[in-house]
PDB file of N, CA and C in Angstrom:
ATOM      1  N   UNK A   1       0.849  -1.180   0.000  1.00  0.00           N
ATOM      2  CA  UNK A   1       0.000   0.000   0.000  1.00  0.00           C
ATOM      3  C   UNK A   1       0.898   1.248   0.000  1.00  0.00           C
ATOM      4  N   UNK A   2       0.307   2.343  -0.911  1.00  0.00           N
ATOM      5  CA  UNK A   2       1.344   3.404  -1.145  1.00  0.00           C
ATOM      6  C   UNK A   2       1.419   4.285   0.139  1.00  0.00           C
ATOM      7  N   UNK A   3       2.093   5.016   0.451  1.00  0.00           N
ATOM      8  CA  UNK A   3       2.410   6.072   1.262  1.00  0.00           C
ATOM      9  C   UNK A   3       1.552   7.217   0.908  1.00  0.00           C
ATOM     10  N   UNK A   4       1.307   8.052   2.239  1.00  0.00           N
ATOM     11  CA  UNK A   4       0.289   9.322   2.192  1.00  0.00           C
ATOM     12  C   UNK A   4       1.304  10.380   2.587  1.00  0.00           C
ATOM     13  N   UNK A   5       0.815  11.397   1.409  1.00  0.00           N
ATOM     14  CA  UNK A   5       1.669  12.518   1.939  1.00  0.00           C
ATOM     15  C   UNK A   5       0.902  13.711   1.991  1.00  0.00           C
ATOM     16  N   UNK A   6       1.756  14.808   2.660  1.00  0.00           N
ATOM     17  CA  UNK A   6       0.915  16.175   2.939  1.00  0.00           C
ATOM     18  C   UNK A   6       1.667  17.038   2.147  1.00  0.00           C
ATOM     19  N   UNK A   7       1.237  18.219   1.212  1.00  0.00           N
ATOM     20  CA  UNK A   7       2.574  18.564   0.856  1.00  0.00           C
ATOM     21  C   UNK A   7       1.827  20.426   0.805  1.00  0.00           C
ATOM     22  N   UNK A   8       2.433  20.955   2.048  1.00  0.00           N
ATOM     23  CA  UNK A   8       2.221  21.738   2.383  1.00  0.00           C
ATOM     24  C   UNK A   8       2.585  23.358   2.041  1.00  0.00           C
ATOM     25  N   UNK A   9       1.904  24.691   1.777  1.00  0.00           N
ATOM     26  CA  UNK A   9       2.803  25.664   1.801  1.00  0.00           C
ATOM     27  C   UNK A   9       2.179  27.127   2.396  1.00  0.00           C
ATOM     28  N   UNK A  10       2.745  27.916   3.330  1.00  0.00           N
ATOM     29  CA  UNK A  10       1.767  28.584   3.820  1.00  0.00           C
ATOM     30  C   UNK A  10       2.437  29.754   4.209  1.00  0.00           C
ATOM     31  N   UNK A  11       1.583  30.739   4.333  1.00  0.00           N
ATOM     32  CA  UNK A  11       2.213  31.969   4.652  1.00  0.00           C
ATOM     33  C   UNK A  11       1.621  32.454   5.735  1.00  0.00           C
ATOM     34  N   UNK A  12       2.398  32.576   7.101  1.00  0.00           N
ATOM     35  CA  UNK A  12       2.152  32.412   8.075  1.00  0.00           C
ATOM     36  C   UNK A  12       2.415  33.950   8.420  1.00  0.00           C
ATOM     37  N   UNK A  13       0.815  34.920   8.936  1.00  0.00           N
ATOM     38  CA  UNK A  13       0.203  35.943   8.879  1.00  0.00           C
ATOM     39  C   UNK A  13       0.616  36.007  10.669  1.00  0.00           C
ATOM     40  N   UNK A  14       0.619  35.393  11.556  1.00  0.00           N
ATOM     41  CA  UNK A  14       0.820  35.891  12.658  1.00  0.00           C
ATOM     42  C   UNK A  14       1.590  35.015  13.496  1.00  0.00           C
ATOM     43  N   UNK A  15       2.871  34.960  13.578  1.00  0.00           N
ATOM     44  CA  UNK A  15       3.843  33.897  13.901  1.00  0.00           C
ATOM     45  C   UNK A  15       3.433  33.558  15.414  1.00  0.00           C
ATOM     46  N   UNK A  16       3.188  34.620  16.282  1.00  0.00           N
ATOM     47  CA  UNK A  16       2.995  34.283  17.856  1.00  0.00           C
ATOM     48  C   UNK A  16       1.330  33.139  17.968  1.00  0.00           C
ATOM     49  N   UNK A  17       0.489  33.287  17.228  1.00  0.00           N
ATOM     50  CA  UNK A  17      -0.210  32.665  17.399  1.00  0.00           C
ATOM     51  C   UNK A  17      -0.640  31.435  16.553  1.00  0.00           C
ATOM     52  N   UNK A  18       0.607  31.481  15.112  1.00  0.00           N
ATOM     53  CA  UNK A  18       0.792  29.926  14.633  1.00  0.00           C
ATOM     54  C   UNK A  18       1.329  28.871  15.463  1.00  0.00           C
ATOM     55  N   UNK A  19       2.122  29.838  16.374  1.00  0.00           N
ATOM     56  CA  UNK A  19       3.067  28.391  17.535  1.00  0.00           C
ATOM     57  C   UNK A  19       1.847  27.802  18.012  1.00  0.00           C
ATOM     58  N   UNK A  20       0.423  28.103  18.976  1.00  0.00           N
ATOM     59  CA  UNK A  20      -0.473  27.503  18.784  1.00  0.00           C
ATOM     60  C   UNK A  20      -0.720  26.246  17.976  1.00  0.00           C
ATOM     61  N   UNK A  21      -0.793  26.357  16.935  1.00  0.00           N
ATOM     62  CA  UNK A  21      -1.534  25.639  15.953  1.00  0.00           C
ATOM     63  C   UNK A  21       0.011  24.442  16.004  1.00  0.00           C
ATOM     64  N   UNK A  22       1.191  25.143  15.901  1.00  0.00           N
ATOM     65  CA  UNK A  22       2.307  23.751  15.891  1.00  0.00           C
ATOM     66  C   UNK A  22       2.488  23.097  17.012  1.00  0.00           C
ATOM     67  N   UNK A  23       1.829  23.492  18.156  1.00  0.00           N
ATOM     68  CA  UNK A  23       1.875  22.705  19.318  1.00  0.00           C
ATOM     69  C   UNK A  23       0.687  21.947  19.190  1.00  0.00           C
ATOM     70  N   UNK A  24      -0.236  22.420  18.976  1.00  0.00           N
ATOM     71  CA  UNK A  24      -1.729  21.251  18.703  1.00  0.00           C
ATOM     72  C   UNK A  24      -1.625  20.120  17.597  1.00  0.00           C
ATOM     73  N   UNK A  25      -0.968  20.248  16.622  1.00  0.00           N
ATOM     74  CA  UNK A  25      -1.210  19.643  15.519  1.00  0.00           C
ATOM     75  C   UNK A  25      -0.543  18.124  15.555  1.00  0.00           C
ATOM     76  N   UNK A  26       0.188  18.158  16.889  1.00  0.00           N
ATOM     77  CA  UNK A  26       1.257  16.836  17.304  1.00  0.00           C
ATOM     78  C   UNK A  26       0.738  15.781  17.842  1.00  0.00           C
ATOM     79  N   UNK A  27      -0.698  16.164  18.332  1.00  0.00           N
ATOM     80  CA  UNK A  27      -1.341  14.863  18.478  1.00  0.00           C
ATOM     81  C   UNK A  27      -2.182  13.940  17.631  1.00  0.00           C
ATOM     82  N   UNK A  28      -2.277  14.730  16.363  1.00  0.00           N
ATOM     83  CA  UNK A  28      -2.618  14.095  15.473  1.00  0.00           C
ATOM     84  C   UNK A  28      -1.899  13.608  14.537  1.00  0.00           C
ATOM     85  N   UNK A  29      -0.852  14.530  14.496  1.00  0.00           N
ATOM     86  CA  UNK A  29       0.277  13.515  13.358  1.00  0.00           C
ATOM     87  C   UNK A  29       1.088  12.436  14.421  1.00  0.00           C
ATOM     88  N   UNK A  30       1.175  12.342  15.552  1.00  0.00           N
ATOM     89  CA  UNK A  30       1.962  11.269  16.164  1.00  0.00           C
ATOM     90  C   UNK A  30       0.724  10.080  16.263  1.00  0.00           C
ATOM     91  N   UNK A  31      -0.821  10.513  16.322  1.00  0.00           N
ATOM     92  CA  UNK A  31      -2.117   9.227  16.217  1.00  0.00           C
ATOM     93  C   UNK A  31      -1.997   8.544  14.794  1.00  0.00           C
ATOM     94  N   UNK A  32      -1.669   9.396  13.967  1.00  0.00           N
ATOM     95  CA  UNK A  32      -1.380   9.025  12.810  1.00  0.00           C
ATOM     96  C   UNK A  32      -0.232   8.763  12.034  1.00  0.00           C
ATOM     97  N   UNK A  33       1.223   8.434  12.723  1.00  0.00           N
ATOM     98  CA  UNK A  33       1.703   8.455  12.398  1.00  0.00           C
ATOM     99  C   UNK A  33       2.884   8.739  10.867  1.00  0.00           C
ATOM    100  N   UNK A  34       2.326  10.324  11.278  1.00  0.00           N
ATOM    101  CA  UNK A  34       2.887  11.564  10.546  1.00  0.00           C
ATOM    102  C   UNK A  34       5.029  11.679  10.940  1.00  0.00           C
ATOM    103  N   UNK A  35       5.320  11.896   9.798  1.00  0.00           N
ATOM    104  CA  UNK A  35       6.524  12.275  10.267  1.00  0.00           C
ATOM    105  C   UNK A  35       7.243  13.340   8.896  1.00  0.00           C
ATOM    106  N   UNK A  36       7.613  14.138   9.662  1.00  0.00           N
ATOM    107  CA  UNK A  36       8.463  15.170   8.836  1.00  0.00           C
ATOM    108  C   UNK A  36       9.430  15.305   7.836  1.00  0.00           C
ATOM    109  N   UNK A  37       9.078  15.518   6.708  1.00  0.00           N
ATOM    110  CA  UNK A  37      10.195  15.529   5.698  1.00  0.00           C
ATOM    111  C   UNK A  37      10.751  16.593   5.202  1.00  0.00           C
ATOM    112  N   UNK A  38       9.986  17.495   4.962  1.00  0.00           N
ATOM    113  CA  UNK A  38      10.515  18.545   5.199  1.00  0.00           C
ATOM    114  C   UNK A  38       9.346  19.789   6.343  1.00  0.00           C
ATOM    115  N   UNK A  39      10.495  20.559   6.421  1.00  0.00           N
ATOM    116  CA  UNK A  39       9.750  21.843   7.819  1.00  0.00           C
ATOM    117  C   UNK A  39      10.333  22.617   7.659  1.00  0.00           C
ATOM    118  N   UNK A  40       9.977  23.787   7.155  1.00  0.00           N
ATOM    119  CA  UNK A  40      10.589  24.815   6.931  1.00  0.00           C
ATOM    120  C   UNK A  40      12.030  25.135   6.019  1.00  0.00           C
ATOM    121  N   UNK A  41      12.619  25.675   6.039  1.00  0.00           N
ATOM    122  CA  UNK A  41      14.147  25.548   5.545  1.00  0.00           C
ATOM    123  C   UNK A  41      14.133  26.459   4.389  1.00  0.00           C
ATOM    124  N   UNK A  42      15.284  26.134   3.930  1.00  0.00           N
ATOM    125  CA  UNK A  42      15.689  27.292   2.927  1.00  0.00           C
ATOM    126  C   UNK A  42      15.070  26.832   1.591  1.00  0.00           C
ATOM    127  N   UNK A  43      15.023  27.450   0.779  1.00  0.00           N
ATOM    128  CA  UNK A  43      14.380  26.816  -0.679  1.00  0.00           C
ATOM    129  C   UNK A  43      14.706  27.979  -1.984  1.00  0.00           C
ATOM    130  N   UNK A  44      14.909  27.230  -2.815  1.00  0.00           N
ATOM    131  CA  UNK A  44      14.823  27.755  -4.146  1.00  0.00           C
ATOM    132  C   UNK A  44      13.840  27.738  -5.081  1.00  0.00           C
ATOM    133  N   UNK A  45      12.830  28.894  -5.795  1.00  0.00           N
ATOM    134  CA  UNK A  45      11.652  28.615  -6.456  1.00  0.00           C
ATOM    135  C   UNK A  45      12.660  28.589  -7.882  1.00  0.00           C
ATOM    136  N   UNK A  46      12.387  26.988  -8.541  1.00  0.00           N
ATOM    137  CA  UNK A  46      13.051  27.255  -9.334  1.00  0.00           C
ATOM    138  C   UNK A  46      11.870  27.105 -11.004  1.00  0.00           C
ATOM    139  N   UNK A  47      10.667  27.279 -10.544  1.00  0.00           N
ATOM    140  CA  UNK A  47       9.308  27.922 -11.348  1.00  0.00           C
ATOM    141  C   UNK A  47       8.356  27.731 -10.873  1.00  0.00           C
ATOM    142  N   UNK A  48       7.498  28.804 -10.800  1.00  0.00           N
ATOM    143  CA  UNK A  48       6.017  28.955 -10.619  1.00  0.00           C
ATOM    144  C   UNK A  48       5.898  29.783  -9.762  1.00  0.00           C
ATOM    145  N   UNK A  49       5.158  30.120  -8.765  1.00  0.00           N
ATOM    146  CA  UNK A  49       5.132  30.340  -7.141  1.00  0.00           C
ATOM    147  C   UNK A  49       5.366  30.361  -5.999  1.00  0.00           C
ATOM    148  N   UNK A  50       5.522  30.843  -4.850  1.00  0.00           N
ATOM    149  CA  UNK A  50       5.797  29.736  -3.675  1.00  0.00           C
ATOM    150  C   UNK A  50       5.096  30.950  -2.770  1.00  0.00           C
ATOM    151  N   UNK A  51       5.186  30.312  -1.171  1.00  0.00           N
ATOM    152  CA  UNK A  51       4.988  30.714  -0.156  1.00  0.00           C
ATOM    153  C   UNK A  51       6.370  30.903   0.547  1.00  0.00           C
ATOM    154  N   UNK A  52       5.688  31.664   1.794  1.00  0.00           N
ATOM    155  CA  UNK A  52       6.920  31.540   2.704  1.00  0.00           C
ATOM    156  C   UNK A  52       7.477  30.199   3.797  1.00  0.00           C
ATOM    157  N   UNK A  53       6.672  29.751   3.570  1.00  0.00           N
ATOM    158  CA  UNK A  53       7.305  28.357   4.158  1.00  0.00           C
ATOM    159  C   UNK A  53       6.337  26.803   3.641  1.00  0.00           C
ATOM    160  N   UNK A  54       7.384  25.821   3.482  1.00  0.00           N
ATOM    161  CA  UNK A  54       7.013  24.228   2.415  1.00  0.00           C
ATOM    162  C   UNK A  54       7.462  23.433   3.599  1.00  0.00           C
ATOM    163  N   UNK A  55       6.269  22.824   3.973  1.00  0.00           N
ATOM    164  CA  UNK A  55       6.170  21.463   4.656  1.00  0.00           C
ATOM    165  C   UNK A  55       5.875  19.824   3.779  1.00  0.00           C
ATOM    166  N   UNK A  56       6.771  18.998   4.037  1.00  0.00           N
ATOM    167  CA  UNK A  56       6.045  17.607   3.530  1.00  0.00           C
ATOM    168  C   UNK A  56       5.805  16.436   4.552  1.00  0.00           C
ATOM    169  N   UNK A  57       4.806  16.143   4.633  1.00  0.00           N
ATOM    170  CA  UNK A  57       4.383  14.973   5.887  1.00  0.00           C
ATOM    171  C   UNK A  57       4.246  13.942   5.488  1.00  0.00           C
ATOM    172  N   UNK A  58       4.979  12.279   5.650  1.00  0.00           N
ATOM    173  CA  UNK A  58       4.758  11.566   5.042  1.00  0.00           C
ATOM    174  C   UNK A  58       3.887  10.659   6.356  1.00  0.00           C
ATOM    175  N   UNK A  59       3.167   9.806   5.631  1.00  0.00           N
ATOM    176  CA  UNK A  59       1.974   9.051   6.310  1.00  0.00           C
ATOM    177  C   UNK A  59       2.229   7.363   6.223  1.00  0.00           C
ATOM    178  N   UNK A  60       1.927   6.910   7.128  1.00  0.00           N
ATOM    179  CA  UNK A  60       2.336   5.517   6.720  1.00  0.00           C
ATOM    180  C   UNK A  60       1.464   4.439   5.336  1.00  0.00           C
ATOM    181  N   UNK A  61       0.756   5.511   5.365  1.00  0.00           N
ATOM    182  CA  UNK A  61      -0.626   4.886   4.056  1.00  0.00           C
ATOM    183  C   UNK A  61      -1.400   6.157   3.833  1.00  0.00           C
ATOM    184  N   UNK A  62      -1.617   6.051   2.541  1.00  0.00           N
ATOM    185  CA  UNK A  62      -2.700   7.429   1.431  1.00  0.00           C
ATOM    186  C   UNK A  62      -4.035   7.686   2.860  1.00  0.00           C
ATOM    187  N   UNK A  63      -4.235   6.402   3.121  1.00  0.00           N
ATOM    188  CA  UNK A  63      -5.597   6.483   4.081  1.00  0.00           C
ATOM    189  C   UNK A  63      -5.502   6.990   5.345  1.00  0.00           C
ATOM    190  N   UNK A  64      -4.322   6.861   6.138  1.00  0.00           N
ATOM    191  CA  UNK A  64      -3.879   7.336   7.290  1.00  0.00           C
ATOM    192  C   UNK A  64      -3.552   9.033   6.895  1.00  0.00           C
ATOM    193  N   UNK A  65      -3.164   9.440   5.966  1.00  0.00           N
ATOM    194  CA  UNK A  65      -3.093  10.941   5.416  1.00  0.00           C
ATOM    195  C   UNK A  65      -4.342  11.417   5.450  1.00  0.00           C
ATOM    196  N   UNK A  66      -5.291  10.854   4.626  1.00  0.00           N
ATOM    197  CA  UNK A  66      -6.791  10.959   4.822  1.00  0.00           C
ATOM    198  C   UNK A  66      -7.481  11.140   6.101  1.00  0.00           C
ATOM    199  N   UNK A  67      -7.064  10.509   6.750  1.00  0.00           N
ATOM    200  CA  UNK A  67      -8.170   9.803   8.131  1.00  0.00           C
ATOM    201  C   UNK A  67      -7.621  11.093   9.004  1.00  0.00           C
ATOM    202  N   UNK A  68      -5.944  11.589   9.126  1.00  0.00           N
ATOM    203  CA  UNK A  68      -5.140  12.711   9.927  1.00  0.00           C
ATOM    204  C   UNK A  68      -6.174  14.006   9.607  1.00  0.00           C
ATOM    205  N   UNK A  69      -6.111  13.957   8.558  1.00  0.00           N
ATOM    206  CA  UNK A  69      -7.029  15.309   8.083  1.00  0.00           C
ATOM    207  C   UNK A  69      -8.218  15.543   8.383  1.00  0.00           C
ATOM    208  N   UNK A  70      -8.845  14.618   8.594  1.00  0.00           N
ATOM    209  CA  UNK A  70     -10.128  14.495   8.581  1.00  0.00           C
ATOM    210  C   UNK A  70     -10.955  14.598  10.057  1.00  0.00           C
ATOM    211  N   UNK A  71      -9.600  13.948  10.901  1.00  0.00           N
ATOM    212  CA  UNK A  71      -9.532  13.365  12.350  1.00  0.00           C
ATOM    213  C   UNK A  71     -10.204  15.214  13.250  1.00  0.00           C
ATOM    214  N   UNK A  72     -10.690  14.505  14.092  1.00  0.00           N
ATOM    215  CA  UNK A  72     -10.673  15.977  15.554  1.00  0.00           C
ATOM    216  C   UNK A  72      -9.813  16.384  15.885  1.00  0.00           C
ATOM    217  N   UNK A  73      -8.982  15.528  15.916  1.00  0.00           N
ATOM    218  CA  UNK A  73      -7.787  16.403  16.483  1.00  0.00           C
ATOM    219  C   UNK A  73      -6.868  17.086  15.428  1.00  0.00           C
ATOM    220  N   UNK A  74      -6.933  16.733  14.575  1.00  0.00           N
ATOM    221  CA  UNK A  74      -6.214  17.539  13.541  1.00  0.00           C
ATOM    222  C   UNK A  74      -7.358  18.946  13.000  1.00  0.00           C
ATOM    223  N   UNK A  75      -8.493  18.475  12.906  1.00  0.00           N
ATOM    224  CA  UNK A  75      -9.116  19.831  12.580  1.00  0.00           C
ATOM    225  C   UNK A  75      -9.378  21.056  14.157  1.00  0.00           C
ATOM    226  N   UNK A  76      -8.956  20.472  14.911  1.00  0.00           N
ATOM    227  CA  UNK A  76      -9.196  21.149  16.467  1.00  0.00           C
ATOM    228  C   UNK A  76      -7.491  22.324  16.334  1.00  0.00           C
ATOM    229  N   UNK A  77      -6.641  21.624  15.773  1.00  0.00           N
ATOM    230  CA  UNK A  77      -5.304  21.977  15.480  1.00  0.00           C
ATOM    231  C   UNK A  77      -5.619  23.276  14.362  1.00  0.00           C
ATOM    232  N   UNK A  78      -6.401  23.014  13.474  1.00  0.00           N
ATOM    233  CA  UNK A  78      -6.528  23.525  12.693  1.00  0.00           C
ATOM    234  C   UNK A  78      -6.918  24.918  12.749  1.00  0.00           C
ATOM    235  N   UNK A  79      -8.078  25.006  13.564  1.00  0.00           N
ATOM    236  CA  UNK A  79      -9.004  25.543  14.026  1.00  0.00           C
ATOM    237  C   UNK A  79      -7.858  26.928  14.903  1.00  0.00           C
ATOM    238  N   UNK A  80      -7.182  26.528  15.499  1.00  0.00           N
ATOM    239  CA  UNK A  80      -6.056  27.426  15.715  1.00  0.00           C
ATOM    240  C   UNK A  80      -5.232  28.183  14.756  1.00  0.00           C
ATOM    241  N   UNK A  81      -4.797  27.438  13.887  1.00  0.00           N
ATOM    242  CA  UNK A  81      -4.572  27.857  12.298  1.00  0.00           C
ATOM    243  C   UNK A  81      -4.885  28.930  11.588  1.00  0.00           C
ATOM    244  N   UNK A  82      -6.631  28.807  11.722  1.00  0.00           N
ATOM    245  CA  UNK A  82      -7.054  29.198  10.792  1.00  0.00           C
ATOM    246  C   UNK A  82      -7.176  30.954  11.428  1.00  0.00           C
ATOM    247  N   UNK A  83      -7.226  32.198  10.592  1.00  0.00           N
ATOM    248  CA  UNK A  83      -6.795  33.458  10.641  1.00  0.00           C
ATOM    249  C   UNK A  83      -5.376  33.614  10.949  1.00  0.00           C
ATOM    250  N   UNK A  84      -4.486  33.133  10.968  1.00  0.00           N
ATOM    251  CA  UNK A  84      -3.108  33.163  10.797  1.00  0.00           C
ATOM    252  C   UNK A  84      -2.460  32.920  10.422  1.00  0.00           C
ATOM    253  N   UNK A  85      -2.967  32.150   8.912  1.00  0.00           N
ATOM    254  CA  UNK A  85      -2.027  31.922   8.243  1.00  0.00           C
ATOM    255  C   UNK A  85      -2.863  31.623   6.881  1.00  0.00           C
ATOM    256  N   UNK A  86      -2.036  31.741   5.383  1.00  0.00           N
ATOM    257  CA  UNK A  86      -2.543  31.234   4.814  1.00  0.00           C
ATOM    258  C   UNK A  86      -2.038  29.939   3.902  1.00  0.00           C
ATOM    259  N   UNK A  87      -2.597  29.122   3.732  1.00  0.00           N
ATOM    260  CA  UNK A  87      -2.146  27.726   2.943  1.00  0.00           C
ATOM    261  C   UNK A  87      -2.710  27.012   2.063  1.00  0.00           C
ATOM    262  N   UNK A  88      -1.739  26.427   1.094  1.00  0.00           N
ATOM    263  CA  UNK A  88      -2.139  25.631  -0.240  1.00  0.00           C
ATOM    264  C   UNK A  88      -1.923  23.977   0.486  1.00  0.00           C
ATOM    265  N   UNK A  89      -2.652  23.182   0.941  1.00  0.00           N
ATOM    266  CA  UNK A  89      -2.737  21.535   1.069  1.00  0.00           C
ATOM    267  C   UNK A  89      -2.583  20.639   0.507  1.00  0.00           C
ATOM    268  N   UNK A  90      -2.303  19.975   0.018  1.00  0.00           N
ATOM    269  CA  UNK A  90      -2.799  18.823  -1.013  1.00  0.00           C
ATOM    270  C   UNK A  90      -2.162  17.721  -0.131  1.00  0.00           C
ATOM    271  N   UNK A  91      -3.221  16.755   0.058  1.00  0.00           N
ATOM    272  CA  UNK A  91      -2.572  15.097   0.029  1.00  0.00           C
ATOM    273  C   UNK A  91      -2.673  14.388  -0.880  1.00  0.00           C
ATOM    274  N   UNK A  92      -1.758  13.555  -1.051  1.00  0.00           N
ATOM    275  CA  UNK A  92      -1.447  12.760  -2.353  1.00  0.00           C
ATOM    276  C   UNK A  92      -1.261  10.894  -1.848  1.00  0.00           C
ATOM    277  N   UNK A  93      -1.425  10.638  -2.945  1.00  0.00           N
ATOM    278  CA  UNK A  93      -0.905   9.216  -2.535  1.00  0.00           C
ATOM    279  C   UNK A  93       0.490   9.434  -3.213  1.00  0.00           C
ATOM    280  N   UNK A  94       1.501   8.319  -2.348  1.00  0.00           N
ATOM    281  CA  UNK A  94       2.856   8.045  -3.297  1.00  0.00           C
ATOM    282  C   UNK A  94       3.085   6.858  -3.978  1.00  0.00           C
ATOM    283  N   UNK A  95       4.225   7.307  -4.641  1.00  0.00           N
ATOM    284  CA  UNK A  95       4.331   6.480  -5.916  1.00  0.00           C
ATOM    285  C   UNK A  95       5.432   5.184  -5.368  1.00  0.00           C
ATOM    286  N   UNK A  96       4.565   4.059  -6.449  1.00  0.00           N
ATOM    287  CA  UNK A  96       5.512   2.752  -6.210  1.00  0.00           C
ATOM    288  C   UNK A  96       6.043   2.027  -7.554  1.00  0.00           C
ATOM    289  N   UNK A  97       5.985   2.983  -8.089  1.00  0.00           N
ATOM    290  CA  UNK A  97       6.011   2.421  -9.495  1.00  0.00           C
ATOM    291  C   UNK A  97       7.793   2.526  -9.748  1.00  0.00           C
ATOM    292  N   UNK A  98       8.199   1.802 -11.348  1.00  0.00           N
ATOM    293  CA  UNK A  98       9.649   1.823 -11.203  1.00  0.00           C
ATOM    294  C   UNK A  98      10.164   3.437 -11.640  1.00  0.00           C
ATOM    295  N   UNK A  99      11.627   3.685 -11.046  1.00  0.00           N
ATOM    296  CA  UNK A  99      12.192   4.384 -11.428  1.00  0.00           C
ATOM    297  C   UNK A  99      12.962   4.561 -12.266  1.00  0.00           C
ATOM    298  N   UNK A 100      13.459   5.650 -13.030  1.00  0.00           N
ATOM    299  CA  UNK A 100      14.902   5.929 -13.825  1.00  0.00           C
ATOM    300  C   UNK A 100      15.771   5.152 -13.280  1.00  0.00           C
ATOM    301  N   UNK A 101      16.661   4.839 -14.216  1.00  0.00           N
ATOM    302  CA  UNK A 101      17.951   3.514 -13.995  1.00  0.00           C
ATOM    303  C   UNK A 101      19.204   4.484 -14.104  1.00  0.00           C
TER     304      UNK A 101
END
């Protein structure tokens, strides 16, 4: 079964009261075993758009990405979130297919 990911980007409108939302949001990615791939960091737009900060969350399954999102405690997390920031979401399933040689 493929892997679930979060692939995050957001522009975070009031930093003192996003810490909020990153302290809440840990009980749902540790129920769901969420783990960090990327968080913040430096980046290069090398086309299109971006925000000020790119998160990627990988999930142990597409459905466990699903179920995190969907969960109370992740929208309770959220719910803190929300007026302080703004963000583009997408979960995806990952790929298992072959690669370049």
């Amino acid at each position: 079964m493929p892997k679930g990911y979060w692939i995050g980007r957001v522009d975070v409108q009031n930093p003192e009261a996003y810490k909020n939302y990153v302290a809440a949001n840990a009980a749902a990615f540790s129920k769901y075993g969420a783990r960090f791939l990327v968080r913040g960091g430096g980046f290069r737009v090398a086309e299109g758009g971006s925000r000020d900060r790119n998160v990627v969350i990988e999930f142990p399954t597409y459905q466990a990405a699903l179920e995190c999102w969907d969960s109370p405690e992740y929208q309770a997390a959220k719910a803190e979130r929300d007026g302080h920031a703004v963000a583009d979401i997408i979960i995806i399933e990952g790929y298992e297919g072959p690669q370049p040689d």
